[in-house]
Protein backbone atom coordinates (compact mmCIF):
# COMPACT_ATOMS: atom_id res chain seq x y z
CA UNK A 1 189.40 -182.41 -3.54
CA UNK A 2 185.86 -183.28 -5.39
CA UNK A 3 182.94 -184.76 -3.49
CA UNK A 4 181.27 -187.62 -5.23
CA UNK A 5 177.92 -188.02 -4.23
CA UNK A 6 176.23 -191.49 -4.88
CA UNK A 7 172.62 -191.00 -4.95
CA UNK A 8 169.22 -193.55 -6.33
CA UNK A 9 167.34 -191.79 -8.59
CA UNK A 10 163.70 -192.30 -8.61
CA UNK A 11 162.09 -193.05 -12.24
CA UNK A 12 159.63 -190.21 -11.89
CA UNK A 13 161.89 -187.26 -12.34
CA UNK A 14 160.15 -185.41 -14.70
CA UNK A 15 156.99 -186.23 -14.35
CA UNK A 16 153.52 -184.70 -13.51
CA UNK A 17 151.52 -186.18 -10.53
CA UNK A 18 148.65 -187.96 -10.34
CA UNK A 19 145.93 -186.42 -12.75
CA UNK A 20 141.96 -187.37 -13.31
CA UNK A 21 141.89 -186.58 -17.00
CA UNK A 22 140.32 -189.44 -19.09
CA UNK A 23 140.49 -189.98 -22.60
CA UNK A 24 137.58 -191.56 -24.12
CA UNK A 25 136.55 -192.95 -27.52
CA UNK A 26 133.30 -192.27 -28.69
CA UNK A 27 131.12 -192.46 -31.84
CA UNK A 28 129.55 -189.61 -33.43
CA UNK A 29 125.77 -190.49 -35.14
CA UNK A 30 127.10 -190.31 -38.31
CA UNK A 31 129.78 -192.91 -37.29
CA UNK A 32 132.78 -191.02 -37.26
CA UNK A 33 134.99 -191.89 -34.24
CA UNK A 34 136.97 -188.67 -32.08
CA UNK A 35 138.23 -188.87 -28.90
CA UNK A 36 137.25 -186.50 -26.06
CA UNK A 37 139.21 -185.73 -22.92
CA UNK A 38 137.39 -185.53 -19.89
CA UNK A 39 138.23 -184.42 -15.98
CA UNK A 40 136.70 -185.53 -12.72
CA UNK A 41 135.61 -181.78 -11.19
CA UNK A 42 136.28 -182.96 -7.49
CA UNK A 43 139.41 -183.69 -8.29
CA UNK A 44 142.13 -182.47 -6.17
CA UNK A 45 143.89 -181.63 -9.59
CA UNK A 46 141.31 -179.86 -11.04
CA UNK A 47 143.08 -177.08 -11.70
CA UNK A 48 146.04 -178.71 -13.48
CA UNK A 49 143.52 -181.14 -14.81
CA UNK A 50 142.03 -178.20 -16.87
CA UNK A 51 144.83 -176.28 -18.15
CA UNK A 52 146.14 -179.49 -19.47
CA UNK A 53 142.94 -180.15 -21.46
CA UNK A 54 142.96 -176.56 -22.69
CA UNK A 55 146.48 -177.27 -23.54
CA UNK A 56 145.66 -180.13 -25.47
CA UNK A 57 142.41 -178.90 -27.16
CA UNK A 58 144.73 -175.69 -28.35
CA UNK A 59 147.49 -177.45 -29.71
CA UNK A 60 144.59 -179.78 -31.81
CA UNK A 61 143.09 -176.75 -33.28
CA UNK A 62 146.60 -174.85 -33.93
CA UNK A 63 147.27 -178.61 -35.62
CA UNK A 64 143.83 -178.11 -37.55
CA UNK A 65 144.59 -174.86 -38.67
CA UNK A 66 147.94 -175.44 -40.12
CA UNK A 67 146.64 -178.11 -42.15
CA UNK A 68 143.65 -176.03 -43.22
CA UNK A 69 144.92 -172.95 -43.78
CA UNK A 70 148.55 -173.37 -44.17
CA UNK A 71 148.96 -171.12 -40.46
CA UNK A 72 148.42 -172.30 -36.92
CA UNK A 73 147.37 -168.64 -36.36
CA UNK A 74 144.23 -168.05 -39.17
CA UNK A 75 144.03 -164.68 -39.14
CA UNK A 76 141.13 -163.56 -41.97
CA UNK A 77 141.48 -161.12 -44.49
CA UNK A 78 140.21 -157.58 -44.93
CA UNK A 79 137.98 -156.95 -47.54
């Protein structure tokens, strides 16, 4: 015979906990607006904190590079 079980599932399956980074908006002098990310270093998530901003920062530049150069992975040639 089968078992049903009947369980309430929470709505943070899937999820990452709690984590201090920040993004910010900020102005550069010549008026250009970028966002940064930033991370609180006494976090108790620094760790995770960090490799998701590395994350992040990589897959920007891979994004950068690819439009630039037609590659995410420039790779220059030999003269």
């Amino acid at each position: 015979m089968t078992r049903i079980l009947v369980k309430k599932l929470d709505g943070r399956l899937g999820r990452r906990g709690r984590s201090s980074v920040v993004s910010k908006s900020v102005h550069k002098p010549n008026g250009e607006r970028v966002r940064i990310l930033s991370i609180d270093a006494n976090s108790p998530t620094f760790g995770n904190d960090l490799s998701t901003v590395f994350e992040r920062n990589v897959a920007k530049a891979r994004r950068a590079n690819k439009k630039k150069f037609g590659s995410p992975d420039r790779v220059a040639h030999k003269a």
